[in-house]
N, C-alpha and C. Protein backbone atom coordinates (compact mmCIF):
# COMPACT_ATOMS: atom_id res chain seq x y z
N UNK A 1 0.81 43.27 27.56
CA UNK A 1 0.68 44.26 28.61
C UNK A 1 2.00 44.39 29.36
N UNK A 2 2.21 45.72 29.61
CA UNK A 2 3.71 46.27 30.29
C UNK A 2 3.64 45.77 31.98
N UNK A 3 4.66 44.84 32.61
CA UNK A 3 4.45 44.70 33.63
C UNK A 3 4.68 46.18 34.16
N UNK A 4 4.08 46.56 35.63
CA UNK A 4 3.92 47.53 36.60
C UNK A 4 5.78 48.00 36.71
N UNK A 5 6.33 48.98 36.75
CA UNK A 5 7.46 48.87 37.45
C UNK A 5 7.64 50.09 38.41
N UNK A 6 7.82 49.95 39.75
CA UNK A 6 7.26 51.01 40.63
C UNK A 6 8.21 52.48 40.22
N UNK A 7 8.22 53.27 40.76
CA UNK A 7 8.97 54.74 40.50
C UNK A 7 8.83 55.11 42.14
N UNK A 8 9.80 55.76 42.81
CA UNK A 8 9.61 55.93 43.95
C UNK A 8 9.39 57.82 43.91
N UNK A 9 8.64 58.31 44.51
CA UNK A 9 8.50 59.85 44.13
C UNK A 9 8.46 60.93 45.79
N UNK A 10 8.43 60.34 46.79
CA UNK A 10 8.91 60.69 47.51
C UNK A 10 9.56 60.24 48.92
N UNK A 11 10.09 60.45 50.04
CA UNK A 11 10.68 59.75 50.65
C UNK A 11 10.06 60.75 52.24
N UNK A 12 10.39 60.06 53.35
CA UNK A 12 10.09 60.87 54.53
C UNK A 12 11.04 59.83 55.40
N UNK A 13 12.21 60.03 55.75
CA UNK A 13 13.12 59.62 56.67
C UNK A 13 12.86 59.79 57.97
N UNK A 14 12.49 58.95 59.20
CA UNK A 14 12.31 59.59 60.23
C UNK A 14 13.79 58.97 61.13
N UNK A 15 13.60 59.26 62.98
CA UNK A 15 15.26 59.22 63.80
C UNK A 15 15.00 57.84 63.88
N UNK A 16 14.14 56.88 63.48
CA UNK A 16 14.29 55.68 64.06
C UNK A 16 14.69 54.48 62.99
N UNK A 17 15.20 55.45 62.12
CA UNK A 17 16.20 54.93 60.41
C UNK A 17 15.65 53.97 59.88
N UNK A 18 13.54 54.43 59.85
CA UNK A 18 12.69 54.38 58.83
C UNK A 18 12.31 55.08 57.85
N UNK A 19 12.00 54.67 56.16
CA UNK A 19 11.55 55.41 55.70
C UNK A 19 10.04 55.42 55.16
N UNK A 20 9.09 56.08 55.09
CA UNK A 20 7.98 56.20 54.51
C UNK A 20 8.21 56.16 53.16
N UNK A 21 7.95 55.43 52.41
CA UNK A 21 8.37 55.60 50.47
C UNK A 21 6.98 55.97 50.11
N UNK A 22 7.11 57.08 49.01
CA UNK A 22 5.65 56.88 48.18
C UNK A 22 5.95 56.32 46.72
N UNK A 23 5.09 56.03 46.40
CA UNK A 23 5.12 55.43 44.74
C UNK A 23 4.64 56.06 43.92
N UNK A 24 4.44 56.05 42.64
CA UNK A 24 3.92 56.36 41.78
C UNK A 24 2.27 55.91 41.21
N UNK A 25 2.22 54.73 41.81
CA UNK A 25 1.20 54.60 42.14
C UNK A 25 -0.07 54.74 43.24
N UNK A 26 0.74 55.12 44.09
CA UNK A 26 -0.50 56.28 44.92
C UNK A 26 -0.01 55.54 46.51
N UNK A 27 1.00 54.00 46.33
CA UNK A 27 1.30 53.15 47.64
C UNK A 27 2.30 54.06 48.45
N UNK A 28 1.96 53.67 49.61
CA UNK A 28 3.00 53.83 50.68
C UNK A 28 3.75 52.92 51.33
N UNK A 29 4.53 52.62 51.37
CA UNK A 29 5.27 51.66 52.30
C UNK A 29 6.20 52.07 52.73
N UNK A 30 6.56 51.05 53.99
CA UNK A 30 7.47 51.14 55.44
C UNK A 30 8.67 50.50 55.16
N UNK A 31 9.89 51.33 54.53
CA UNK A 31 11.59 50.29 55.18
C UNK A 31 12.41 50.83 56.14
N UNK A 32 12.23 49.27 56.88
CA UNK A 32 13.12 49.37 57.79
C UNK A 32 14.73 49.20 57.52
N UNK A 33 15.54 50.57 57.82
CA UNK A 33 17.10 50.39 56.92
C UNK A 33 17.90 50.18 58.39
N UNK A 34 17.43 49.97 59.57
CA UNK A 34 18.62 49.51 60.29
C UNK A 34 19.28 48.43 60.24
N UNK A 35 18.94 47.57 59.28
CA UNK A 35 19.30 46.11 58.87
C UNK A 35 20.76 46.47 58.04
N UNK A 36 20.29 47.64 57.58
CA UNK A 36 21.49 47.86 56.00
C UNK A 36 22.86 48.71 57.15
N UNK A 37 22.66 49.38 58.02
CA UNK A 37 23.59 50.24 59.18
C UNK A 37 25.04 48.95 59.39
N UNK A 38 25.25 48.29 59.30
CA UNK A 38 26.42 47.18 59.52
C UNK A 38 26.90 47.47 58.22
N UNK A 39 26.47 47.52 57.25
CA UNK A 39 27.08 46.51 55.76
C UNK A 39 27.53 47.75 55.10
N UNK A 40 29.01 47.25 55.32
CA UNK A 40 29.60 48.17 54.34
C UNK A 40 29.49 50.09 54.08
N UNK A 41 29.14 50.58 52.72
CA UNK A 41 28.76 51.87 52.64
C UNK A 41 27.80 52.63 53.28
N UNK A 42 27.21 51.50 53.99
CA UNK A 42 25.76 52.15 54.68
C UNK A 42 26.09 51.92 55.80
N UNK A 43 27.26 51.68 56.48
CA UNK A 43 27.81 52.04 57.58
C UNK A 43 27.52 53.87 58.28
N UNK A 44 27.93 54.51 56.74
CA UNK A 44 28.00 56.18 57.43
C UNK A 44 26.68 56.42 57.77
N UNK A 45 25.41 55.64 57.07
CA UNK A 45 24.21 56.27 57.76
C UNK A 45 24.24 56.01 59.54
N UNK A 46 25.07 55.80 59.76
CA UNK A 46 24.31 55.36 61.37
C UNK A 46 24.21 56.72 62.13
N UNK A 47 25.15 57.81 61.31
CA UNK A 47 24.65 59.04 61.82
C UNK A 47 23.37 59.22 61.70
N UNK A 48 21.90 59.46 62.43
CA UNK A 48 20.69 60.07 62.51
C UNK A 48 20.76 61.80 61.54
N UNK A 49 21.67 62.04 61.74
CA UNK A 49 21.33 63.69 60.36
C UNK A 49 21.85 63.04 59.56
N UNK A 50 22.76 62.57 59.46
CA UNK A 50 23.64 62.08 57.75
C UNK A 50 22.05 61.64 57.54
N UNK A 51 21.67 60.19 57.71
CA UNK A 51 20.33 59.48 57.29
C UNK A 51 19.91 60.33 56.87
N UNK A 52 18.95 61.40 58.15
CA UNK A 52 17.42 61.80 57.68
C UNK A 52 18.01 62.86 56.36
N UNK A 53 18.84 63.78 56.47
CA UNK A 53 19.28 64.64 55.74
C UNK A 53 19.75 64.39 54.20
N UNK A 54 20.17 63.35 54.40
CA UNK A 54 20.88 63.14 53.02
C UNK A 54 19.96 61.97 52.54
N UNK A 55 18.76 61.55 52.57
CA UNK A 55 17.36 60.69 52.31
C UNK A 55 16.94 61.03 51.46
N UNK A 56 16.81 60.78 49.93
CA UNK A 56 16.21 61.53 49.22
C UNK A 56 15.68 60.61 47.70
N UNK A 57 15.58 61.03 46.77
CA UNK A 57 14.97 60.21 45.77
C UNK A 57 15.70 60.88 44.64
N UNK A 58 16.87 59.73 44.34
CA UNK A 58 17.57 59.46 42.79
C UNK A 58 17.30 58.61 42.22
N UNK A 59 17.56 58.39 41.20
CA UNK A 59 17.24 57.40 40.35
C UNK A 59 15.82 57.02 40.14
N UNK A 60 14.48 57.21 40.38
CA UNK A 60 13.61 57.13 40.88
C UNK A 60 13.17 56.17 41.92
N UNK A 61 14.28 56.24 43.18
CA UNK A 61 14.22 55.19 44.04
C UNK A 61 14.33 55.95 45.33
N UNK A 62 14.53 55.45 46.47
CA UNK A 62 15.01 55.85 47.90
C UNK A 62 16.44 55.52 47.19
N UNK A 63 17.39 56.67 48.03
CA UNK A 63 18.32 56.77 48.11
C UNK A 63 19.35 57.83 49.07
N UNK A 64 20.23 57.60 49.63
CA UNK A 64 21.26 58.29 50.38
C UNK A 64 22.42 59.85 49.42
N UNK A 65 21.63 60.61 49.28
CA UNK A 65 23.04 61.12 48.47
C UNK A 65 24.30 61.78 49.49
N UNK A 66 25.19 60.82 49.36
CA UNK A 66 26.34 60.98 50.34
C UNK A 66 27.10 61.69 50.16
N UNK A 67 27.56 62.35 48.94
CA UNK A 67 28.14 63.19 48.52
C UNK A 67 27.68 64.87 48.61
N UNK A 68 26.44 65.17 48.52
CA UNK A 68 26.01 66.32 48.70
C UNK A 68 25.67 66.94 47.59
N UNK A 69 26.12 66.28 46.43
CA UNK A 69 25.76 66.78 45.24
C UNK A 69 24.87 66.21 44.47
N UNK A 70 23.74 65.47 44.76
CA UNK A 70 22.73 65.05 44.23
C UNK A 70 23.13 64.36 42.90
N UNK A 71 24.04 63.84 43.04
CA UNK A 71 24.84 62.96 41.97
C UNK A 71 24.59 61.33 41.78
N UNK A 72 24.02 61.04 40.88
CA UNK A 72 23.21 59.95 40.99
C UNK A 72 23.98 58.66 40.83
N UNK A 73 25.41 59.49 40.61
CA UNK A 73 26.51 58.00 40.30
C UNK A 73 26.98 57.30 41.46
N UNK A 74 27.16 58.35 42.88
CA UNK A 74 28.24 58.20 43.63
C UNK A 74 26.78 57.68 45.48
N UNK A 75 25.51 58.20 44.87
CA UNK A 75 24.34 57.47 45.87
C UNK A 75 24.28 56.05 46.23
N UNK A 76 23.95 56.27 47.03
CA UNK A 76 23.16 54.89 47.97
C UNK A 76 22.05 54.64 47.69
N UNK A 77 21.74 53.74 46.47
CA UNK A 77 20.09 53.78 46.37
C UNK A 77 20.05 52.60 46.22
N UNK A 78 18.18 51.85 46.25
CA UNK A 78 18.17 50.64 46.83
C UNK A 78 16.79 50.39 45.57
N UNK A 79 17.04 49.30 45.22
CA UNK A 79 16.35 48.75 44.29
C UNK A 79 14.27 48.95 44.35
N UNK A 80 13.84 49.71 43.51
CA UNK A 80 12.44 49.87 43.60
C UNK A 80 11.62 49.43 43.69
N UNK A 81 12.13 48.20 42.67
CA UNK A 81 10.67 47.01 42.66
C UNK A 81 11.43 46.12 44.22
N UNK A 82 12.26 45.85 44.67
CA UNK A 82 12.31 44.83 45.69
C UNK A 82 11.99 46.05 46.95
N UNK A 83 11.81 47.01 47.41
CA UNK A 83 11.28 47.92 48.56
C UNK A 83 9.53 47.73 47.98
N UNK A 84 9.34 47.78 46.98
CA UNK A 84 7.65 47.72 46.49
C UNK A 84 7.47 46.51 47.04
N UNK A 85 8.24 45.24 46.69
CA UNK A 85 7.48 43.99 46.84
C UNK A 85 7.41 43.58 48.60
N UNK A 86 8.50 43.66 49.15
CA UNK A 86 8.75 43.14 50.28
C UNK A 86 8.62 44.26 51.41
N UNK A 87 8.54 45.72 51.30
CA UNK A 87 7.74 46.33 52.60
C UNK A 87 6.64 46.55 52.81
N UNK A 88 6.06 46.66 54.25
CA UNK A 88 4.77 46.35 54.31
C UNK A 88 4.09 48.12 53.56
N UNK A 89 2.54 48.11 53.17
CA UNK A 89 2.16 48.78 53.17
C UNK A 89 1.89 49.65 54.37
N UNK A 90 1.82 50.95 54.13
CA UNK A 90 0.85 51.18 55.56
C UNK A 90 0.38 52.68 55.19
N UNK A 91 -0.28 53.20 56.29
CA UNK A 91 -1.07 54.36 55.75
C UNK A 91 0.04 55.83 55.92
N UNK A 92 -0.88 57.00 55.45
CA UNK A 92 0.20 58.58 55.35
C UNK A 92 0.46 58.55 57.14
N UNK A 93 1.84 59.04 57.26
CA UNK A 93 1.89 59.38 58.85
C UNK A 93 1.80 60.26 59.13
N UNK A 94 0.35 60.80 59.11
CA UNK A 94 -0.14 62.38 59.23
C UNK A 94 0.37 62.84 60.99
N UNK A 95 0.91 61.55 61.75
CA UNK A 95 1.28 61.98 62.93
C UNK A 95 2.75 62.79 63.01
N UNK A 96 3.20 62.08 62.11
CA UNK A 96 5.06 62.61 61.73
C UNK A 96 4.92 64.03 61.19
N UNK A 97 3.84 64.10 60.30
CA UNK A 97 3.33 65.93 59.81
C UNK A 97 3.17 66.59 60.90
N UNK A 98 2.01 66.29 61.77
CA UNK A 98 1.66 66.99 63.21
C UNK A 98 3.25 67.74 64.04
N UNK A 99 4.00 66.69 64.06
CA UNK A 99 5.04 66.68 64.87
C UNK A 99 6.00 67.97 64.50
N UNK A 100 6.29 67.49 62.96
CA UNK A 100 7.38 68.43 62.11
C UNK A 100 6.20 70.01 62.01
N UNK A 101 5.08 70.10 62.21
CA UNK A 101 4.55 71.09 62.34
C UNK A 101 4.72 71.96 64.06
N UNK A 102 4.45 70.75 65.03
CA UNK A 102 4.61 71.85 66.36
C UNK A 102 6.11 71.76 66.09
N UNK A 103 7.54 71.34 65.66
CA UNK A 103 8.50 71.66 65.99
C UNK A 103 8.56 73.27 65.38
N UNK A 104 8.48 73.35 64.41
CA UNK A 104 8.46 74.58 63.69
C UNK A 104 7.83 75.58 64.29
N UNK A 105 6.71 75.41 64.97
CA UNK A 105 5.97 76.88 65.46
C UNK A 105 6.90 77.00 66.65
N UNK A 106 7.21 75.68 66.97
CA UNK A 106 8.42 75.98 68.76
C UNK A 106 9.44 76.93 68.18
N UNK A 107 9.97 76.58 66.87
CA UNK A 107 10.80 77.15 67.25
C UNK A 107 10.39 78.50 66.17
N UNK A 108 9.76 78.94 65.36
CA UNK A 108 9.26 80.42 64.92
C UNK A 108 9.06 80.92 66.51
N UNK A 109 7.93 80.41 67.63
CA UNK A 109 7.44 81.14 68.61
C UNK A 109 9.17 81.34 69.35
N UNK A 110 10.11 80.96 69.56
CA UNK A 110 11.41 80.83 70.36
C UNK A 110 12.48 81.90 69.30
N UNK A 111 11.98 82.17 67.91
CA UNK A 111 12.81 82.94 67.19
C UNK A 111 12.29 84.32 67.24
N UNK A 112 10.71 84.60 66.99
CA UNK A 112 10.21 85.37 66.88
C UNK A 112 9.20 85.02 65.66
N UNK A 113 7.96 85.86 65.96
CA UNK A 113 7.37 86.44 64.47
C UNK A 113 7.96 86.91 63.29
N UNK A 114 7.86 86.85 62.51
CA UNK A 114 8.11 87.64 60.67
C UNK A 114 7.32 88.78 60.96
């Protein structure tokens, strides 16, 4: 039998330079990357837009694409099975949806209707 090996399939970066990971297997879990903000290349995340913005999923992992070109050579990505094993689980943050939903009507209602 094939051991499990996770696939990371989507990511949700929030300002407090956490990410929500989903798996391929249906898990969610919580990393905390302000630990990684000192060391080295992951110095440039300490910008809050660089982070949330450039947060994304290469390799089938969490990863930083720093370059802008979704280039999977020159990313910041962080090993799959060790974010599977060692962050905690936790549930969807349907509150972080809520949120990114009233920002958007603030600002459609502040732009105008379509």
């Amino acid at each position: 039998m094939m051991e499990y090996y996770p696939e990371v399939v989507q990511v949700i970066p929030t300002e407090d330079y956490k990410v929500y990971i989903y798996f391929d297997d249906g898990s969610i879990k919580l990393f905390d990357a302000s630990s990684l903000l000192e060391k080295g290349e992951f110095q440039r995340l300490k910008d809050k837009i660089f982070f949330m913005e450039r947060c994304t999923v290469l390799n089938g992992t969490l990863a930083w694409d720093v370059s802008g070109n979704y280039d999977e050579t020159t990313c910041l990505d962080l090993d799959p099975l060790v974010l599977y094993e060692t962050c905690p689980e936790v549930q969807e943050p349907t509150w972080l949806f809520e949120k990114i939903e009233n920002e958007f009507r603030q600002k459609t209602n502040k732009e105008g209707a379509f």
